[in-house]
N, C-alpha and C. Protein backbone atom coordinates (compact mmCIF):
# COMPACT_ATOMS: atom_id res chain seq x y z
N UNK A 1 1.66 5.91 20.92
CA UNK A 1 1.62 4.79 19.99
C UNK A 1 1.13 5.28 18.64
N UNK A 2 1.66 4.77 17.66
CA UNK A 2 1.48 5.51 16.29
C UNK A 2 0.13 4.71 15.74
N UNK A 3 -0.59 5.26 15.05
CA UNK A 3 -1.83 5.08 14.43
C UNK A 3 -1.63 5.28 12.82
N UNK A 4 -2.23 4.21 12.43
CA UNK A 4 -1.72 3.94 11.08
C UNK A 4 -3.31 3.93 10.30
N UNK A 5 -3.65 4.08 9.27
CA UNK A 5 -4.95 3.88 8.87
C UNK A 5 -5.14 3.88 7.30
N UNK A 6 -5.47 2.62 7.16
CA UNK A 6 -5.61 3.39 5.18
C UNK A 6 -6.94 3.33 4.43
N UNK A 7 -7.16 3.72 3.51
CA UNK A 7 -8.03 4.36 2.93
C UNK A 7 -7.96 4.06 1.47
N UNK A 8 -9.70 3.69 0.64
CA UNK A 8 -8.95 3.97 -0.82
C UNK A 8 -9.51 2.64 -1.45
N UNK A 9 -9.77 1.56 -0.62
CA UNK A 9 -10.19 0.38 -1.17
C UNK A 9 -11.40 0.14 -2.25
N UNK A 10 -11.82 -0.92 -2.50
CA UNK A 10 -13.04 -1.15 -2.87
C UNK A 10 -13.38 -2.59 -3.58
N UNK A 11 -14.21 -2.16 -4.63
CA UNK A 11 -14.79 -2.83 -5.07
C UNK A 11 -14.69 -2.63 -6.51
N UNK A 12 -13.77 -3.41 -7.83
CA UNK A 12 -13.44 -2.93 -9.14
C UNK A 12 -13.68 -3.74 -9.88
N UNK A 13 -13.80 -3.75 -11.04
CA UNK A 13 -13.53 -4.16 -12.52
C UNK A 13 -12.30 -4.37 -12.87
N UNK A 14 -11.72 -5.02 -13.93
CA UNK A 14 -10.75 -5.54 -13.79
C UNK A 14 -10.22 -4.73 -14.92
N UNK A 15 -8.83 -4.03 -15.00
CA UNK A 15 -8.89 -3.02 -15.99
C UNK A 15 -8.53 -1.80 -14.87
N UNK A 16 -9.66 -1.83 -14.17
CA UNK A 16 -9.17 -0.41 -12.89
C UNK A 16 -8.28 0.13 -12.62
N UNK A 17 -8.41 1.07 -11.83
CA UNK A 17 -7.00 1.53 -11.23
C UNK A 17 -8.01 1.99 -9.78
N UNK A 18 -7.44 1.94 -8.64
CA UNK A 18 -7.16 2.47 -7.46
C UNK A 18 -6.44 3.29 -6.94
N UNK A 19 -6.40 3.91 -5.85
CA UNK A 19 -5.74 4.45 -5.65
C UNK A 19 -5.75 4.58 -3.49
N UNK A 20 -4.81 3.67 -3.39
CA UNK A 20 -4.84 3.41 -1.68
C UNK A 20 -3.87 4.76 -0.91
N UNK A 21 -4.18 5.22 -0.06
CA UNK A 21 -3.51 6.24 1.31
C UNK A 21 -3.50 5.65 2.41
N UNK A 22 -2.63 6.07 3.17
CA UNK A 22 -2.32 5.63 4.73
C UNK A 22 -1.61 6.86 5.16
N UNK A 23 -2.42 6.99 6.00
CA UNK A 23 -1.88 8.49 6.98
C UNK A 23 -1.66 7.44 8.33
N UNK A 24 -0.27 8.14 8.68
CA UNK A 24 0.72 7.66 10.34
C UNK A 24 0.69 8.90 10.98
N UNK A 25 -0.06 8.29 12.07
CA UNK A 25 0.07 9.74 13.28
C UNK A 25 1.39 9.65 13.73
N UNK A 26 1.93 10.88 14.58
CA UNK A 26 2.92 10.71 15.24
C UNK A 26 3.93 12.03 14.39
N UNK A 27 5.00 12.16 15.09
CA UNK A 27 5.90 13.02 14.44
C UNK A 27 7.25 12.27 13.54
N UNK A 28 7.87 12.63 13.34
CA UNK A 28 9.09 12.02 12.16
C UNK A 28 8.34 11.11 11.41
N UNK A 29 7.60 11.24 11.02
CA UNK A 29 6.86 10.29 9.36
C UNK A 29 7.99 10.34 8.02
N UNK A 30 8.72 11.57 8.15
CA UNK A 30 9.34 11.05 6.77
C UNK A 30 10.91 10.69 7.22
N UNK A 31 11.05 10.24 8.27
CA UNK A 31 12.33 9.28 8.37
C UNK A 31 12.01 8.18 8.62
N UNK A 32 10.87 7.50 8.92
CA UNK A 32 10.68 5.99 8.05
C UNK A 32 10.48 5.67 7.24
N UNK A 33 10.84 4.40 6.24
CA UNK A 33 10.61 3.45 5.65
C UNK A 33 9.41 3.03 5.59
N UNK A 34 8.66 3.26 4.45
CA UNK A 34 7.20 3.07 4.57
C UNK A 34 6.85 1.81 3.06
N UNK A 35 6.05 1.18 3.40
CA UNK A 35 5.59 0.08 2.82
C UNK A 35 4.21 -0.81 2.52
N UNK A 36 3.86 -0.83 1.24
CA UNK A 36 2.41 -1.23 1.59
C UNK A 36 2.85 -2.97 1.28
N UNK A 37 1.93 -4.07 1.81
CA UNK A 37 2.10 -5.34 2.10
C UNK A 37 0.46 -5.86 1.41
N UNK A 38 0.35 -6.94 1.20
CA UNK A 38 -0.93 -7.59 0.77
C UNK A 38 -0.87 -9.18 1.14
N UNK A 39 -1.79 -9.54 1.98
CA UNK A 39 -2.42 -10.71 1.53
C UNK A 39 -4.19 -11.59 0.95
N UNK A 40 -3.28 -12.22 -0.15
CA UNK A 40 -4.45 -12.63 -0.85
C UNK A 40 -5.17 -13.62 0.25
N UNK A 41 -6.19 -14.38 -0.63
CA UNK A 41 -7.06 -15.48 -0.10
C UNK A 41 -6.19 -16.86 0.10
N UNK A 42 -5.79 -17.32 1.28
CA UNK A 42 -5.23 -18.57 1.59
C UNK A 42 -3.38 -18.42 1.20
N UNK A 43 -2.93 -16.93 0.99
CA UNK A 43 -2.09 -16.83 0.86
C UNK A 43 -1.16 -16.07 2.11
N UNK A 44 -0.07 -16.08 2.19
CA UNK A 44 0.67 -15.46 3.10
C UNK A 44 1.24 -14.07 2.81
N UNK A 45 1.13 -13.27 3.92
CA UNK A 45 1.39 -11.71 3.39
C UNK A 45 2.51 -11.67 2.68
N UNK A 46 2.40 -10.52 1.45
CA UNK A 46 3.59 -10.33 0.70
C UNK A 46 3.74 -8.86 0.86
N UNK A 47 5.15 -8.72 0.76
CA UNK A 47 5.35 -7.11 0.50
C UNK A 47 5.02 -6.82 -1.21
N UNK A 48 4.64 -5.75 -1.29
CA UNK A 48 4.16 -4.74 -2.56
C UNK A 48 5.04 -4.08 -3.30
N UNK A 49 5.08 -2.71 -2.41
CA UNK A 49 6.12 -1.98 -2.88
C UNK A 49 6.63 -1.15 -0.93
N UNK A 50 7.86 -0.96 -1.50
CA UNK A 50 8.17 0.28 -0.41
C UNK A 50 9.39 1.83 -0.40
N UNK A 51 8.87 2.40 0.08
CA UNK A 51 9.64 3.55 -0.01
C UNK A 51 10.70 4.22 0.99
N UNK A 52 11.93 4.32 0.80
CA UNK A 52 12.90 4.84 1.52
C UNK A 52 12.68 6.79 1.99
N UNK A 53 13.32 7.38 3.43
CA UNK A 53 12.98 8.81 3.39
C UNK A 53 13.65 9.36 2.58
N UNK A 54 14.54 8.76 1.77
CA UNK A 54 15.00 9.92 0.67
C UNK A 54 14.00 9.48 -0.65
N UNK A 55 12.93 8.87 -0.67
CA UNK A 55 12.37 8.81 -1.83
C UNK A 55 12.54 7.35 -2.89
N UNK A 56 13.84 6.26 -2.05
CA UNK A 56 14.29 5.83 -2.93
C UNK A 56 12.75 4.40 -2.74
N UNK A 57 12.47 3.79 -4.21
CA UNK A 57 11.70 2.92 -4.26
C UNK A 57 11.75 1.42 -4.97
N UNK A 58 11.14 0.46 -4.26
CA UNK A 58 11.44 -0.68 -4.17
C UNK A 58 10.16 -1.68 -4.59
N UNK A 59 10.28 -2.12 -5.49
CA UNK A 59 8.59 -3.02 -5.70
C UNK A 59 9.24 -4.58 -5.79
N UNK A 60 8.17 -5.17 -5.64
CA UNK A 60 8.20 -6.51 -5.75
C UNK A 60 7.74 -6.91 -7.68
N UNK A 61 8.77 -8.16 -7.96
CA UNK A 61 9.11 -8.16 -9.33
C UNK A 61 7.38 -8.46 -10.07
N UNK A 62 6.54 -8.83 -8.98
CA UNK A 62 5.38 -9.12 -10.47
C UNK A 62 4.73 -8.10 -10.44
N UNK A 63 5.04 -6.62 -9.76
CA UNK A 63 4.25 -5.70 -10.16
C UNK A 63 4.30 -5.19 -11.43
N UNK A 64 5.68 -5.26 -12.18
CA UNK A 64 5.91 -4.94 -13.94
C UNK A 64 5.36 -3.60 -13.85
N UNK A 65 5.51 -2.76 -13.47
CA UNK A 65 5.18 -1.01 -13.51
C UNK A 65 3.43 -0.81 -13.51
N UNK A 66 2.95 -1.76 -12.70
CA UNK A 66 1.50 -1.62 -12.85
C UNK A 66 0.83 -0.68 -11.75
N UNK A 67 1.65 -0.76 -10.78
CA UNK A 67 1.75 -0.02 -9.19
C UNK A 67 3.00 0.78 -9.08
N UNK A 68 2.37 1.96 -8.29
CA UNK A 68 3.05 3.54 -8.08
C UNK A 68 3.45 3.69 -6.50
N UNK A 69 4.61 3.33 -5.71
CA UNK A 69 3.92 3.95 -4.37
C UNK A 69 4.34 5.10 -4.47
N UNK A 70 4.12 6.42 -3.27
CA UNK A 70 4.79 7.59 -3.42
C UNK A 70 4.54 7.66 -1.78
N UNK A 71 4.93 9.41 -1.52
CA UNK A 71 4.59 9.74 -0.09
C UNK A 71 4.50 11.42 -0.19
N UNK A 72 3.42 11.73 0.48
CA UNK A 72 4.00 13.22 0.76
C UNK A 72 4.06 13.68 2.59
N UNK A 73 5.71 13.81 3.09
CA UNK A 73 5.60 14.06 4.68
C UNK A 73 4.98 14.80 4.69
N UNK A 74 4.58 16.68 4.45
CA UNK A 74 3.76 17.45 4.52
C UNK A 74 2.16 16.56 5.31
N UNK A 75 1.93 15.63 4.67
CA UNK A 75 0.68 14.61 5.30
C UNK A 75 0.67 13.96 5.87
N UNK A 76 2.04 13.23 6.50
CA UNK A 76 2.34 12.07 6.87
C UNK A 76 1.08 10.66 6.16
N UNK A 77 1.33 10.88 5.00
CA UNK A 77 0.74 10.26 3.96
C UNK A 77 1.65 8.78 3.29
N UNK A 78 1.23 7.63 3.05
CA UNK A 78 1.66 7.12 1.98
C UNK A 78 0.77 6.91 0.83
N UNK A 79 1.41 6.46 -0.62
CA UNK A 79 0.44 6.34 -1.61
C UNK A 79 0.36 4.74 -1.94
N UNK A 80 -0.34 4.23 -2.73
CA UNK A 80 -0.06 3.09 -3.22
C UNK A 80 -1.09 3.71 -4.60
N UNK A 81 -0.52 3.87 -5.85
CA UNK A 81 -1.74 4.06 -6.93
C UNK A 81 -1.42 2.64 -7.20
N UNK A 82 -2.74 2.24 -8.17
CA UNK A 82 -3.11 0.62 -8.71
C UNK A 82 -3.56 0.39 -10.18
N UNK A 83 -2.72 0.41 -10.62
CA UNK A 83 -3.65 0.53 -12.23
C UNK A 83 -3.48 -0.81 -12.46
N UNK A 84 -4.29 -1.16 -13.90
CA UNK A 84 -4.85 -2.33 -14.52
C UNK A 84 -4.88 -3.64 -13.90
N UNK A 85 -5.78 -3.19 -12.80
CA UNK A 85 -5.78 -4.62 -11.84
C UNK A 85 -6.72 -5.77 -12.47
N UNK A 86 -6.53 -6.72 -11.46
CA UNK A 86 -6.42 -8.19 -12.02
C UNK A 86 -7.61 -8.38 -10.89
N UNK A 87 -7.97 -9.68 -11.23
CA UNK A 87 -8.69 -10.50 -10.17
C UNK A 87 -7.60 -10.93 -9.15
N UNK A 88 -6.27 -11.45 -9.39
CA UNK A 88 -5.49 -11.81 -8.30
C UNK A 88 -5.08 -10.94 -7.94
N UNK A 89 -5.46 -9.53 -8.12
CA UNK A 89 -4.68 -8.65 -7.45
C UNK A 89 -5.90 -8.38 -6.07
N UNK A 90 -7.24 -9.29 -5.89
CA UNK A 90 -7.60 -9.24 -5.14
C UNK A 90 -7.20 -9.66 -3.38
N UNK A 91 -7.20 -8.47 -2.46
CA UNK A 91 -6.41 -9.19 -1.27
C UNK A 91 -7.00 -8.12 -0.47
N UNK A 92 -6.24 -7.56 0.78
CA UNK A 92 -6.46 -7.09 2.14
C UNK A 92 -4.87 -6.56 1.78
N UNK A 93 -4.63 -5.05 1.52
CA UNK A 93 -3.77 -4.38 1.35
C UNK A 93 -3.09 -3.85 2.42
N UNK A 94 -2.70 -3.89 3.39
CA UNK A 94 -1.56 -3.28 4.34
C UNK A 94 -0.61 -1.94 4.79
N UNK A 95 -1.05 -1.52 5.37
CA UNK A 95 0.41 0.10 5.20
C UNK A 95 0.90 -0.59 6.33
N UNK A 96 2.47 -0.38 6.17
CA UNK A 96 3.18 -0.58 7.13
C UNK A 96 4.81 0.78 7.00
N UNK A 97 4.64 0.72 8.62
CA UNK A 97 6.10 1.66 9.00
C UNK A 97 6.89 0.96 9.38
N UNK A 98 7.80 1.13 8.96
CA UNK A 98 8.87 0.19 9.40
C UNK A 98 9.54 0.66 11.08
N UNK A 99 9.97 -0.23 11.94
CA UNK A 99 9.68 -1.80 11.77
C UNK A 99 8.69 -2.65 12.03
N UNK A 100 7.73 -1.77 12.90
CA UNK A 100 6.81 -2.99 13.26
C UNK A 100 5.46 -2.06 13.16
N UNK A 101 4.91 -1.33 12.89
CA UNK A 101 3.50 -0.93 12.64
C UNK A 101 2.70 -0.72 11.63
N UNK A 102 1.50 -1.55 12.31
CA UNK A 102 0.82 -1.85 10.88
C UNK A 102 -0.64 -1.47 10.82
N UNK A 103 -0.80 -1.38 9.95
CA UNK A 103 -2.55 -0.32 9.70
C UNK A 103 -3.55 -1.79 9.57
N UNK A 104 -4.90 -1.54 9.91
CA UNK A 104 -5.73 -2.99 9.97
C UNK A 104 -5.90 -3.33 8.74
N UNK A 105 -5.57 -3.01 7.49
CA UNK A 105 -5.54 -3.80 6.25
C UNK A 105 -6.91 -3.11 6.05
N UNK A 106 -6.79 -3.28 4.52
CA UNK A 106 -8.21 -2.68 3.34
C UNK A 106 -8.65 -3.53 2.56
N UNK A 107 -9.80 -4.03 2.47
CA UNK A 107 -9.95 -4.72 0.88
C UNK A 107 -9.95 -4.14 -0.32
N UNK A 108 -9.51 -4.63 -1.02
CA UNK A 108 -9.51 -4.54 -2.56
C UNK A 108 -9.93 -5.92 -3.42
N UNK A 109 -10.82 -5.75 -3.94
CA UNK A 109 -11.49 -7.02 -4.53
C UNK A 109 -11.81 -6.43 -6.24
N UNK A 110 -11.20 -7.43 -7.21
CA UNK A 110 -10.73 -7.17 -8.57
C UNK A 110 -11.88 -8.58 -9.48
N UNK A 111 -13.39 -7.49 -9.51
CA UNK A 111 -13.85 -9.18 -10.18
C UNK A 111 -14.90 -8.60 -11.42
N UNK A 112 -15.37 -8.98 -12.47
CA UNK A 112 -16.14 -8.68 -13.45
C UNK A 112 -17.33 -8.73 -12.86
């Protein structure tokens, strides 16, 4: 069973940048579809951004180039960088492999 885990969270200023990882145990890491997901407070999970094994990448429209994902297989690594976060960008961040495994979520909390 694959083990998913991420890393990277915290506690910011608003202005910040972050920078979230998720390492997937297991072998073939870079022929999935990898994806980080968020849900806020009283909100329902949203996808973020996600990445195809050839590299190709996919964000959701209110990120406006504020968020980076990447991957390196060598690590069976994903990235999520976070720059000039917000207070609503406060939530419980997600790695997910496609199709169904999911890491226990991270906080990230965005407050003055």
């Amino acid at each position: 069973q694959v083990r998913i885990e991420e890393s990277g969270g915290g506690s910011v200023q608003p202005g910040s940048s972050l920078r979230l990882a998720c390492v997937a145990s297991g072998s073939e890491f870079s022929t999935y579809i990898m994806a980080w997901h968020r849900q806020r407070p009283g909100s329902q999970r949203e996808v973020v951004a996600s990445i195809s094994r050839d590299f190709g990448r996919s964000y959701a429209l209110w990120v406006k180039d504020r968020f980076t994902i990447d991957r390196d297989n060598a690590r069976n690594t994903v990235y999520l960088q976070l720059n000039n976060l917000r207070p609503d960008d406060s939530a419980v961040y997600y790695c997910h492999r496609y199709p169904d495994s999911w890491g226990q979520g991270i906080q990230v909390t965005v407050s003055s």
